[in-house]
PDB file of N, CA and C in Angstrom:
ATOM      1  N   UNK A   1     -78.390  -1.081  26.335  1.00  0.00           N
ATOM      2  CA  UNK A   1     -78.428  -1.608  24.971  1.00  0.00           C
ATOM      3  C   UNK A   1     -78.160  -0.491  23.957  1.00  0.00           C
ATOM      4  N   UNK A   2     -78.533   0.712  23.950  1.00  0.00           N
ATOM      5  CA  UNK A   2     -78.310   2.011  23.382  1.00  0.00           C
ATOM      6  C   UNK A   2     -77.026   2.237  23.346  1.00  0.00           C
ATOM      7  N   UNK A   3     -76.450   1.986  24.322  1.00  0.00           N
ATOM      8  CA  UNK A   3     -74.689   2.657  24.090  1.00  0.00           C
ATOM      9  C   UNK A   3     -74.387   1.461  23.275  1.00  0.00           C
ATOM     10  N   UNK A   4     -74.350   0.425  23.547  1.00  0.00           N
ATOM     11  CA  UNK A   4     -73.788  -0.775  22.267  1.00  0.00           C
ATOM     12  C   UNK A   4     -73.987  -0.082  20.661  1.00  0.00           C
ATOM     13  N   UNK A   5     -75.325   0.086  20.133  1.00  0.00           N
ATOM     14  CA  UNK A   5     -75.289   0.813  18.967  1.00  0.00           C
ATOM     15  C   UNK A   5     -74.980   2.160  18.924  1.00  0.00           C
ATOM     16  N   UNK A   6     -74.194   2.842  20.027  1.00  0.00           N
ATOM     17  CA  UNK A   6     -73.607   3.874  19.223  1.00  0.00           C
ATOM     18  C   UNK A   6     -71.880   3.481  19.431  1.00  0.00           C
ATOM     19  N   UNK A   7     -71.804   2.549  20.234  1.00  0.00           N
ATOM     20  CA  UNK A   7     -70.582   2.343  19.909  1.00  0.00           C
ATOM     21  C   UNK A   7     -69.429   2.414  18.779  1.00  0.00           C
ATOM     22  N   UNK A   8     -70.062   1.454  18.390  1.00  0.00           N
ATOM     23  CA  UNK A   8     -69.166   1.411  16.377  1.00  0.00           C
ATOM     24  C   UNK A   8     -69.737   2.518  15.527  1.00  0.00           C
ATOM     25  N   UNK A   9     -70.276   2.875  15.512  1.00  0.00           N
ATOM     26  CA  UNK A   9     -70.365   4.486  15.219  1.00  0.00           C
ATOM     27  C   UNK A   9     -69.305   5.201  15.319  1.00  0.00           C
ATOM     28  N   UNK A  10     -69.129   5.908  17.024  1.00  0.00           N
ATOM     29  CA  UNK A  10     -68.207   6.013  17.371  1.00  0.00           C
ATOM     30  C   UNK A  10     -67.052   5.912  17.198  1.00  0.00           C
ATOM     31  N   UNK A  11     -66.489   4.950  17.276  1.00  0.00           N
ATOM     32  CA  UNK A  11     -65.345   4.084  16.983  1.00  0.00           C
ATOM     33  C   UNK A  11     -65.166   4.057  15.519  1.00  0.00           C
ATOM     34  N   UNK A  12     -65.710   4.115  14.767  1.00  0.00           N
ATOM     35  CA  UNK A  12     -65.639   4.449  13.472  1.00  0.00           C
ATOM     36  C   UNK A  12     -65.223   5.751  12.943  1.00  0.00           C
ATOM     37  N   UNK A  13     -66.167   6.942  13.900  1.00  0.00           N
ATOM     38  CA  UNK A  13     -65.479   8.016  13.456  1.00  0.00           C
ATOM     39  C   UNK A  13     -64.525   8.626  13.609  1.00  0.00           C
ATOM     40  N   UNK A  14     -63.747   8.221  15.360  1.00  0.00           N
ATOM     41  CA  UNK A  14     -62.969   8.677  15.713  1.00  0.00           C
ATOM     42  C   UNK A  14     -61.902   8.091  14.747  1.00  0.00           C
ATOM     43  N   UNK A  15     -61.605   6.607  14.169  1.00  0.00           N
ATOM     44  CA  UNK A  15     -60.856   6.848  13.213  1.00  0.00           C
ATOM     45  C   UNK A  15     -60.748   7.401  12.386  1.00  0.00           C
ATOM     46  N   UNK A  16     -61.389   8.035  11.531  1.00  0.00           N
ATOM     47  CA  UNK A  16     -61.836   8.560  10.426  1.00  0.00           C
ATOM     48  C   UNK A  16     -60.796  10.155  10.618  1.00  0.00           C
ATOM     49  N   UNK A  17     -61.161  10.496  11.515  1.00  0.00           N
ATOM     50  CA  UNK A  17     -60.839  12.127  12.184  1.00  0.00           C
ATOM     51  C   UNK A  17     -59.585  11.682  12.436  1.00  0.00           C
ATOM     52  N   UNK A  18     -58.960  10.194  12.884  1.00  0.00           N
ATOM     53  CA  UNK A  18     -57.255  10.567  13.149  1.00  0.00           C
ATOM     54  C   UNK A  18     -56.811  10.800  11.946  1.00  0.00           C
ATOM     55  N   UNK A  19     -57.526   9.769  11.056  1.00  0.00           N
ATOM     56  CA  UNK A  19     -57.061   9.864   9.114  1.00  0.00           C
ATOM     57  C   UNK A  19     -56.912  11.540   8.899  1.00  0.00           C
ATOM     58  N   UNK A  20     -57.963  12.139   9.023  1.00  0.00           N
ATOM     59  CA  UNK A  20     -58.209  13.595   8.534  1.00  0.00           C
ATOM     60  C   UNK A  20     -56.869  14.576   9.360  1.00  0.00           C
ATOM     61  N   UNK A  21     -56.063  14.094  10.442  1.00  0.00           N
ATOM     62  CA  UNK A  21     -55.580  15.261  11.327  1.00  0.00           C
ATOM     63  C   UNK A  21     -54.643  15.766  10.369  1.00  0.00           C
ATOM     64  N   UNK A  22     -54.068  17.120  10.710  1.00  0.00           N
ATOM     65  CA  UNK A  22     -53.196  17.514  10.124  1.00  0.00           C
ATOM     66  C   UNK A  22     -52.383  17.378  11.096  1.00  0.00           C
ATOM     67  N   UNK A  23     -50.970  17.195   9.945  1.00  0.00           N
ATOM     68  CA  UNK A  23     -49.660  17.148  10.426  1.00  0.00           C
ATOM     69  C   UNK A  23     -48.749  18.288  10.769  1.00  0.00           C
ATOM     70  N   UNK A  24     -47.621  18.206  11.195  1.00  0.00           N
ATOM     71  CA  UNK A  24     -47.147  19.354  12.252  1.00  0.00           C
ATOM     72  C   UNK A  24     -45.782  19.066  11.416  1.00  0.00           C
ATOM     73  N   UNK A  25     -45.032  20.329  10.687  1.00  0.00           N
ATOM     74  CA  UNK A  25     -43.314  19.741  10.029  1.00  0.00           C
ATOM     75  C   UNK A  25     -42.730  21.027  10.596  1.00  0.00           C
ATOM     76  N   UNK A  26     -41.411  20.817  10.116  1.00  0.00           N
ATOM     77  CA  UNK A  26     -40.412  21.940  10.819  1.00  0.00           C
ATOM     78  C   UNK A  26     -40.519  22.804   9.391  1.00  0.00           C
ATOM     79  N   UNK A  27     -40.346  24.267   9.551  1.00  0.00           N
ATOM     80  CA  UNK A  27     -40.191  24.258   8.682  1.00  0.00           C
ATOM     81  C   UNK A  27     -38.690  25.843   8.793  1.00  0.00           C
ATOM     82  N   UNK A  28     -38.011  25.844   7.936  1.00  0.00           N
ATOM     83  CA  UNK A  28     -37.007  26.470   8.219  1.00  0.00           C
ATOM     84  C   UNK A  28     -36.696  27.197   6.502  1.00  0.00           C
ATOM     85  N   UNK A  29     -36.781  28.751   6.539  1.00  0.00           N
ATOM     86  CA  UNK A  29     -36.180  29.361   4.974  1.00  0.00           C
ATOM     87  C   UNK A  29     -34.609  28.602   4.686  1.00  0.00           C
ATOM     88  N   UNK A  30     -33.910  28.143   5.330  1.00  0.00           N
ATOM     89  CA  UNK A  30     -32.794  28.259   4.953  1.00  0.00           C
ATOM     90  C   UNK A  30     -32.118  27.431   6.323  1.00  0.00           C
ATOM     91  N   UNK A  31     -31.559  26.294   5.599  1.00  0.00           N
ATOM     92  CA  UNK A  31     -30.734  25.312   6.297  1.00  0.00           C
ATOM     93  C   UNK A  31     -29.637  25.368   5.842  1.00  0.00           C
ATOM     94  N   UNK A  32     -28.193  25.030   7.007  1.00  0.00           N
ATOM     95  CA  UNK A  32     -26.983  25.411   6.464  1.00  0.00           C
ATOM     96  C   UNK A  32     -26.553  23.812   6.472  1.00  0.00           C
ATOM     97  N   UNK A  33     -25.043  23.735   6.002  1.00  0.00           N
ATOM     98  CA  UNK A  33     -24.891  22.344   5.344  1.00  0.00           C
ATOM     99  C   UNK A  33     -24.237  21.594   6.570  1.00  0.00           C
ATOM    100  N   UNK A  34     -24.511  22.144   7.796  1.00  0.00           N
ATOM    101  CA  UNK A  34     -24.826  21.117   9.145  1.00  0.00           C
ATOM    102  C   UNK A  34     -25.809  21.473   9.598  1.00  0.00           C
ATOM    103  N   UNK A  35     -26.914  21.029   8.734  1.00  0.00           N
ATOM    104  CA  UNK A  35     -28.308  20.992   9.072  1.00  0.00           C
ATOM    105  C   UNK A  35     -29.003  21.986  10.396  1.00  0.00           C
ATOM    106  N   UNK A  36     -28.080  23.129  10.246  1.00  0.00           N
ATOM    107  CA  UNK A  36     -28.879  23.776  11.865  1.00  0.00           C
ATOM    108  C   UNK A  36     -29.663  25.511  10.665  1.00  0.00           C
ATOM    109  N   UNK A  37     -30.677  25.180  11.274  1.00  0.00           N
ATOM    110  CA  UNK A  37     -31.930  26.343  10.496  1.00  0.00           C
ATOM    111  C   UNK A  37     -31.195  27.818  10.635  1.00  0.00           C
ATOM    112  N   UNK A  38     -30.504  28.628  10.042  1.00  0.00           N
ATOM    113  CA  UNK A  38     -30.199  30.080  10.017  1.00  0.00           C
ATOM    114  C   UNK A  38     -31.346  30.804  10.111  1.00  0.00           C
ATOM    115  N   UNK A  39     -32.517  30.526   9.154  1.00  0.00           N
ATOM    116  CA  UNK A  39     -33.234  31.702   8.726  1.00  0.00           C
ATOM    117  C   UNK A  39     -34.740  30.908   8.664  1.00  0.00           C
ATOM    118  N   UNK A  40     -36.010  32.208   9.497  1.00  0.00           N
ATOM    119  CA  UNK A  40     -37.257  31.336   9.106  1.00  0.00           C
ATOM    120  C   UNK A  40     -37.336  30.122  10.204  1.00  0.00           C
ATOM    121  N   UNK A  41     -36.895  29.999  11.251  1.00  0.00           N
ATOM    122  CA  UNK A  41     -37.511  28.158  12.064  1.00  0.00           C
ATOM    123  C   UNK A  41     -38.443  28.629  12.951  1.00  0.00           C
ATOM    124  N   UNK A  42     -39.315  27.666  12.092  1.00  0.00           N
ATOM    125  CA  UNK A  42     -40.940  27.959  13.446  1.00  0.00           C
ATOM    126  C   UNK A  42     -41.567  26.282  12.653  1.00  0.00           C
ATOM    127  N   UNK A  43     -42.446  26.068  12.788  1.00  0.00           N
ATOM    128  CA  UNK A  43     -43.450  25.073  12.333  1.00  0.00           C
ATOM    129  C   UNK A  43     -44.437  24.967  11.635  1.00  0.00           C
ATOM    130  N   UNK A  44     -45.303  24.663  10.671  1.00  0.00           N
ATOM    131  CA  UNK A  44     -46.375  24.628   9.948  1.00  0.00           C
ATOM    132  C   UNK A  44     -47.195  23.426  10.354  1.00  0.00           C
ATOM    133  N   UNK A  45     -48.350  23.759   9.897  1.00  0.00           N
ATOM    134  CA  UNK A  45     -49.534  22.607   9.988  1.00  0.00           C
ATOM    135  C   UNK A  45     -49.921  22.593   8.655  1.00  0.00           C
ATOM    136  N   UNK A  46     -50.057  21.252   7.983  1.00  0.00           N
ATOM    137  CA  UNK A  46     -50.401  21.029   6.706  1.00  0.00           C
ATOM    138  C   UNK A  46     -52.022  21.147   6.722  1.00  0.00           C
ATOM    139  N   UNK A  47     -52.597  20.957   5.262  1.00  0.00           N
ATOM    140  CA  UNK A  47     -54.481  21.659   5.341  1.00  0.00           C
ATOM    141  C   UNK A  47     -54.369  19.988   4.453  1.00  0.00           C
ATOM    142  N   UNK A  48     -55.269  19.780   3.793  1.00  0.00           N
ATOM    143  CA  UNK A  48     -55.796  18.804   3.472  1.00  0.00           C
ATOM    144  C   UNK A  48     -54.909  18.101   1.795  1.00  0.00           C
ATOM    145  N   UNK A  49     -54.378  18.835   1.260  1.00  0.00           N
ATOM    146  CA  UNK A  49     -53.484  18.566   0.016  1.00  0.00           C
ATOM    147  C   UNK A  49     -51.909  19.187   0.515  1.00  0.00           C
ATOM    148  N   UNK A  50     -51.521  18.935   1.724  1.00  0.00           N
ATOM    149  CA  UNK A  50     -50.275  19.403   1.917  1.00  0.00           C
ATOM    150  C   UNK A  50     -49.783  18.125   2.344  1.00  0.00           C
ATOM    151  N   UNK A  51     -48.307  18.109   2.451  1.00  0.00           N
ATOM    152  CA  UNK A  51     -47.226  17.069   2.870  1.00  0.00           C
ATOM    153  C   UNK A  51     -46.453  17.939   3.344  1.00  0.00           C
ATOM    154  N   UNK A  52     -45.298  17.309   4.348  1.00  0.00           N
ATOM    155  CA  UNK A  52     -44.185  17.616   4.841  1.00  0.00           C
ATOM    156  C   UNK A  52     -42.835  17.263   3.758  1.00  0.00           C
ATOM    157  N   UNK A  53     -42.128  18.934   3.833  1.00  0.00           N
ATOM    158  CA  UNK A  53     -41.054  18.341   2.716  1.00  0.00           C
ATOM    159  C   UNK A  53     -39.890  18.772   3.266  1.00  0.00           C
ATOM    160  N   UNK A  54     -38.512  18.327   2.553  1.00  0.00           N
ATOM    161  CA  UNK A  54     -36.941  18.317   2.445  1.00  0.00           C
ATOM    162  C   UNK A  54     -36.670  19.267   0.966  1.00  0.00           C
ATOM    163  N   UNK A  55     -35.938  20.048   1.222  1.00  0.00           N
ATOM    164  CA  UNK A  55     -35.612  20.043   0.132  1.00  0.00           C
ATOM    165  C   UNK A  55     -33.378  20.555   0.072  1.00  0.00           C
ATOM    166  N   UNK A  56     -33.439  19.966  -0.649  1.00  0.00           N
ATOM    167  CA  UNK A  56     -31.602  19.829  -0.341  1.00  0.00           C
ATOM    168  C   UNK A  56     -30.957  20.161  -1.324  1.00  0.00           C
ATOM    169  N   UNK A  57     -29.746  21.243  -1.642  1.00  0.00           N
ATOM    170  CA  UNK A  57     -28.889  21.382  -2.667  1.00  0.00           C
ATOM    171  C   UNK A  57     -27.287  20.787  -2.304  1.00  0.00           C
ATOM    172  N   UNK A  58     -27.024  20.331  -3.358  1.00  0.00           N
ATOM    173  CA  UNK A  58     -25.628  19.413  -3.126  1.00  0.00           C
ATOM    174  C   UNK A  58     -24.772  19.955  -4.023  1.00  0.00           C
ATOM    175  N   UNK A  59     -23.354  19.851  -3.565  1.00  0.00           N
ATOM    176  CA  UNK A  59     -22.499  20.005  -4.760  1.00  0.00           C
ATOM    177  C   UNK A  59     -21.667  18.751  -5.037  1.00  0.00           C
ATOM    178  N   UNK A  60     -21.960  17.753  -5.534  1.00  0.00           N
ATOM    179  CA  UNK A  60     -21.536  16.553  -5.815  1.00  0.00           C
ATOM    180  C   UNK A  60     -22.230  15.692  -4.722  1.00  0.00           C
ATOM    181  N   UNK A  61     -21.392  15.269  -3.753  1.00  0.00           N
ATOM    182  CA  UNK A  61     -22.198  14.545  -2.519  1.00  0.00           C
ATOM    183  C   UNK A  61     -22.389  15.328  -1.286  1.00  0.00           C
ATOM    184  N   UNK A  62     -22.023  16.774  -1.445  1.00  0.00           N
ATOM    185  CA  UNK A  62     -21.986  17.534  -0.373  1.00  0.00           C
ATOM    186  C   UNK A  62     -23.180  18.447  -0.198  1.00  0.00           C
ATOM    187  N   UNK A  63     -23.697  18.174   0.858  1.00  0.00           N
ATOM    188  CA  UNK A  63     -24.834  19.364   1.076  1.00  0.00           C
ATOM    189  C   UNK A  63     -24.385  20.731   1.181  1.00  0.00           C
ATOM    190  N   UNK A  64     -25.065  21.967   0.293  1.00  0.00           N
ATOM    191  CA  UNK A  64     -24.936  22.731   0.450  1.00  0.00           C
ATOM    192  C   UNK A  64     -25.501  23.531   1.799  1.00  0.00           C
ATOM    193  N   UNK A  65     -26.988  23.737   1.463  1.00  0.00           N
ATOM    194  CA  UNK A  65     -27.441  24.394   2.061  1.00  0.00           C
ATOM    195  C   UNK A  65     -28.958  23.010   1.817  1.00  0.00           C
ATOM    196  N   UNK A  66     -30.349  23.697   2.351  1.00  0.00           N
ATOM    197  CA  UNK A  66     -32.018  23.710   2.391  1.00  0.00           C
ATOM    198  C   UNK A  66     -32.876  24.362   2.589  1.00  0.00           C
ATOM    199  N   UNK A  67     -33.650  23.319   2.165  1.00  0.00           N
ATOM    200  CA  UNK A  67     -35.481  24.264   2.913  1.00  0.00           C
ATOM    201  C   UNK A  67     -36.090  23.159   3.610  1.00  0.00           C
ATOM    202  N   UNK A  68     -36.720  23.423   4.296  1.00  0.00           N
ATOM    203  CA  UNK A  68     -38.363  22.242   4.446  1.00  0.00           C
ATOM    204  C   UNK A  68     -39.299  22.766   5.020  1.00  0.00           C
ATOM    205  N   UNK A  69     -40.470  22.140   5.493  1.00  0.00           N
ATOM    206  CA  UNK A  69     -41.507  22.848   5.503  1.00  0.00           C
ATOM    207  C   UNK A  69     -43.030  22.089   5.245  1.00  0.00           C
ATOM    208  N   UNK A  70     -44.072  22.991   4.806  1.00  0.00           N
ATOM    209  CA  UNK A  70     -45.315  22.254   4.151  1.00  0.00           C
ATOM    210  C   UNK A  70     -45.255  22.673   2.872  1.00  0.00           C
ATOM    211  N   UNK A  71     -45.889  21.725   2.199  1.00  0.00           N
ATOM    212  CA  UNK A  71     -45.913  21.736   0.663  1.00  0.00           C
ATOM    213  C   UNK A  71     -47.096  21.595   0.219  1.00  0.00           C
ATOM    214  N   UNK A  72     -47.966  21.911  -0.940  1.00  0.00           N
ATOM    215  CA  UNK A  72     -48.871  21.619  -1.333  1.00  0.00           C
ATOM    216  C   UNK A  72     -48.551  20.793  -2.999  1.00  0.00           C
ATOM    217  N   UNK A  73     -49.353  19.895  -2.651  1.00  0.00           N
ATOM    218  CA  UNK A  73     -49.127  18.468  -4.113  1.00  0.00           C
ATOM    219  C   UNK A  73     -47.688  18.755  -4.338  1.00  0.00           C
ATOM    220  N   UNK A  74     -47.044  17.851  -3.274  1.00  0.00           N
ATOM    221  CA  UNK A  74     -45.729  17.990  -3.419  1.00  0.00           C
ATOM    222  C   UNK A  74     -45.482  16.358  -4.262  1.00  0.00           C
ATOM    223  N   UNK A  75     -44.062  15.983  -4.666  1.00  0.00           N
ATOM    224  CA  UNK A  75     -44.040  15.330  -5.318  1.00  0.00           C
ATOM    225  C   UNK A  75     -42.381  15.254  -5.261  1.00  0.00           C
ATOM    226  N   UNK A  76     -41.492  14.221  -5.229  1.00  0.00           N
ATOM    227  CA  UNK A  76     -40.349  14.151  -4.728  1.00  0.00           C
ATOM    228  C   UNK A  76     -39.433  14.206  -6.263  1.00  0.00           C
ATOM    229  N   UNK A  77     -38.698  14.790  -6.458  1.00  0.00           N
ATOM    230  CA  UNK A  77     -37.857  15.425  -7.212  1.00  0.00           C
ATOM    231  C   UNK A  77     -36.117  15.447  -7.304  1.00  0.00           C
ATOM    232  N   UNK A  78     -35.533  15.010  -8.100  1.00  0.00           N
ATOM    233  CA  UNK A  78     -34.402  15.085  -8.181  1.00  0.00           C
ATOM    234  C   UNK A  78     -33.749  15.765  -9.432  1.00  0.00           C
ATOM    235  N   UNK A  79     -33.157  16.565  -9.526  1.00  0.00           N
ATOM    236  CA  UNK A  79     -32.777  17.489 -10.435  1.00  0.00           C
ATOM    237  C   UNK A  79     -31.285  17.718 -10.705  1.00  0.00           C
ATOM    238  N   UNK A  80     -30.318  17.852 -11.703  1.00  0.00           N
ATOM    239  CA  UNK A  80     -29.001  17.991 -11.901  1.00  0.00           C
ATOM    240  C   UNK A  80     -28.905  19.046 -12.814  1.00  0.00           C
ATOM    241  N   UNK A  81     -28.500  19.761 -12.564  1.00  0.00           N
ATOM    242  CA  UNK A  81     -27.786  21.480 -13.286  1.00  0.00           C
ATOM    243  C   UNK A  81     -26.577  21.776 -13.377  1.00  0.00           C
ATOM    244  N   UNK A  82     -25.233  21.605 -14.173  1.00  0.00           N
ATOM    245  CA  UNK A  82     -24.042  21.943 -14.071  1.00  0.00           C
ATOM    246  C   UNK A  82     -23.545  20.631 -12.938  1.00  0.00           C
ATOM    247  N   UNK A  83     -22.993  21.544 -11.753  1.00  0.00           N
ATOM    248  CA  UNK A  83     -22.087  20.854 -11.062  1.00  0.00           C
ATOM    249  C   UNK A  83     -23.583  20.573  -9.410  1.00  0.00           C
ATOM    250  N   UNK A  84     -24.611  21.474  -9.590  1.00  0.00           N
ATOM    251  CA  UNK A  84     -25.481  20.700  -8.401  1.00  0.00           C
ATOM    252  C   UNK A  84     -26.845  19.897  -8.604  1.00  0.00           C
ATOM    253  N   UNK A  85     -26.994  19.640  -7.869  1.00  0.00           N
ATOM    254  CA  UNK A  85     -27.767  18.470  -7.408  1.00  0.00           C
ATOM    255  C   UNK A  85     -28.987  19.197  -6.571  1.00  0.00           C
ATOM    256  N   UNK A  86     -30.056  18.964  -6.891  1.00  0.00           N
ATOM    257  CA  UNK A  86     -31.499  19.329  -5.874  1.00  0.00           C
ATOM    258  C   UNK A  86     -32.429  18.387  -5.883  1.00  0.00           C
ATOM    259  N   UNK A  87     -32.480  18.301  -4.659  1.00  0.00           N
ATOM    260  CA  UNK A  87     -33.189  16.710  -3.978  1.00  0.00           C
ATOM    261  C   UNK A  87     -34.390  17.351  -3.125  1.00  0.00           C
ATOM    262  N   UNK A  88     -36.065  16.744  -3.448  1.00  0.00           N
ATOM    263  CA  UNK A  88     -37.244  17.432  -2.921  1.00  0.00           C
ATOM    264  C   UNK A  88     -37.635  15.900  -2.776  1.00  0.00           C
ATOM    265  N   UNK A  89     -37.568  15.912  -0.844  1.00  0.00           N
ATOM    266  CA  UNK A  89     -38.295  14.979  -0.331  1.00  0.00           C
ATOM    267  C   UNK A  89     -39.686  15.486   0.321  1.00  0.00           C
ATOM    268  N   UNK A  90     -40.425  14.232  -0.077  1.00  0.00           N
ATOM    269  CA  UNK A  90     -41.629  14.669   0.830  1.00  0.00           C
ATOM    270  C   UNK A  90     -42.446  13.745   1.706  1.00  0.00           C
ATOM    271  N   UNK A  91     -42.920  13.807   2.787  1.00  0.00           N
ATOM    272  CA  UNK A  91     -43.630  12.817   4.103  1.00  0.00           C
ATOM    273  C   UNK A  91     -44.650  12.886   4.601  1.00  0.00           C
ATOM    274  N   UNK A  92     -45.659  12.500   4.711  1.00  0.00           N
ATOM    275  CA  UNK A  92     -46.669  12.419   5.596  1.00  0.00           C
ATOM    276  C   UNK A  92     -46.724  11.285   6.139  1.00  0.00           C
ATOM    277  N   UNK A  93     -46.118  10.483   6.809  1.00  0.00           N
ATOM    278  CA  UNK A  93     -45.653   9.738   7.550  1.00  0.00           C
ATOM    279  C   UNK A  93     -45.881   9.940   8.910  1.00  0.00           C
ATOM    280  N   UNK A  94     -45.845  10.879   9.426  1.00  0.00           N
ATOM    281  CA  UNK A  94     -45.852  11.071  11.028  1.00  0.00           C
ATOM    282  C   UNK A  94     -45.453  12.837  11.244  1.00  0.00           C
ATOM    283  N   UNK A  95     -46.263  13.010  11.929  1.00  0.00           N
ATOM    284  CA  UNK A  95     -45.663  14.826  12.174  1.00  0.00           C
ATOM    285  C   UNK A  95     -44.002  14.991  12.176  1.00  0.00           C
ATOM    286  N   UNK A  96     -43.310  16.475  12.145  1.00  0.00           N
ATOM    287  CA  UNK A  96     -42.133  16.887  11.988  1.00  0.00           C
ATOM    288  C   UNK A  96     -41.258  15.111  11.132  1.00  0.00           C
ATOM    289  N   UNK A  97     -42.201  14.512  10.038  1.00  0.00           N
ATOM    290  CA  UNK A  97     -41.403  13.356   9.371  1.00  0.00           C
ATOM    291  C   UNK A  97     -40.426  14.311   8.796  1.00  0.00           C
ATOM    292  N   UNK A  98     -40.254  15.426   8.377  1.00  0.00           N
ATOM    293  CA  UNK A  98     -39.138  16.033   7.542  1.00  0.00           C
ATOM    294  C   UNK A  98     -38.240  16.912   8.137  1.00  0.00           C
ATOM    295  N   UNK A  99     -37.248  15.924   8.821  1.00  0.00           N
ATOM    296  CA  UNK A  99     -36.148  16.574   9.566  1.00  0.00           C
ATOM    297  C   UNK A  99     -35.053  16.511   8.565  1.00  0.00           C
ATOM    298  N   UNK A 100     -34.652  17.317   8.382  1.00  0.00           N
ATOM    299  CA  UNK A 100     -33.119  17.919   7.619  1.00  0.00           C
ATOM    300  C   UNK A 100     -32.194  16.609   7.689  1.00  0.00           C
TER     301      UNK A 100
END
C-alpha cells in the first residue's frame, strides 16, 4: 500500500526534472555558406535561461556565412543593413534543434 502513495509523487517529479533538462546544440564560430562549420565545432549545454540558436548572414537570398550555438534570453531577430540581411533563430524544441 506504501509504494501506491509514493507513486504519483514520483511520477510527478520525474516529469518535472525532464521539464528542467538541459539541452545539447551544435555550436560552431563560423559556418560557411554550405553550411559545413570551419571554425569553433564542438557542442554546448544550455543552463536554465539559455536556448539553442541560428544565426545567418545573407546577401540578398544567399547565405553568406553563420554562427549557432547557446544563447542566453535569446530572441529571434531579423535585421537589414545596406545590401545584407541577418537572421537570429532560436529553439528549444529538442536538443541540437539548431542545425545550420
Amino acid at each position: 500500500e506504501m509504494g501506491k502513495h509514493l507513486l504519483l509523487p514520483l511520477v510527478i517529479l520525474s516529469l518535472l526534472l525532464g521539464f528542467l533538462q538541459a539541452l545539447y546544440c551544435f555550436h560552431c564560430d563560423r559556418v560557411n555558406a554550405s553550411g559545413v562549420c570551419v571554425s569553433g565545432e564542438r557542442f554546448c549545454e544550455t543552463t536554465a535561461t539559455e536556448q539553442c540558436y541560428v544565426k545567418k548572414v545573407y546577401e540578398g537570398t544567399t547565405v553568406l556565412f553563420g554562427y549557432q550555438g547557446c544563447r542566453n534570453l535569446c530572441f529571434p531577430f531579423m535585421g537589414c543593413s545596406h545590401k545584407y540581411t541577418v537572421e537570429l533563430t532560436c529553439c528549444n524544441s529538442s536538443s541540437f534543434c539548431n542545425k545550420f
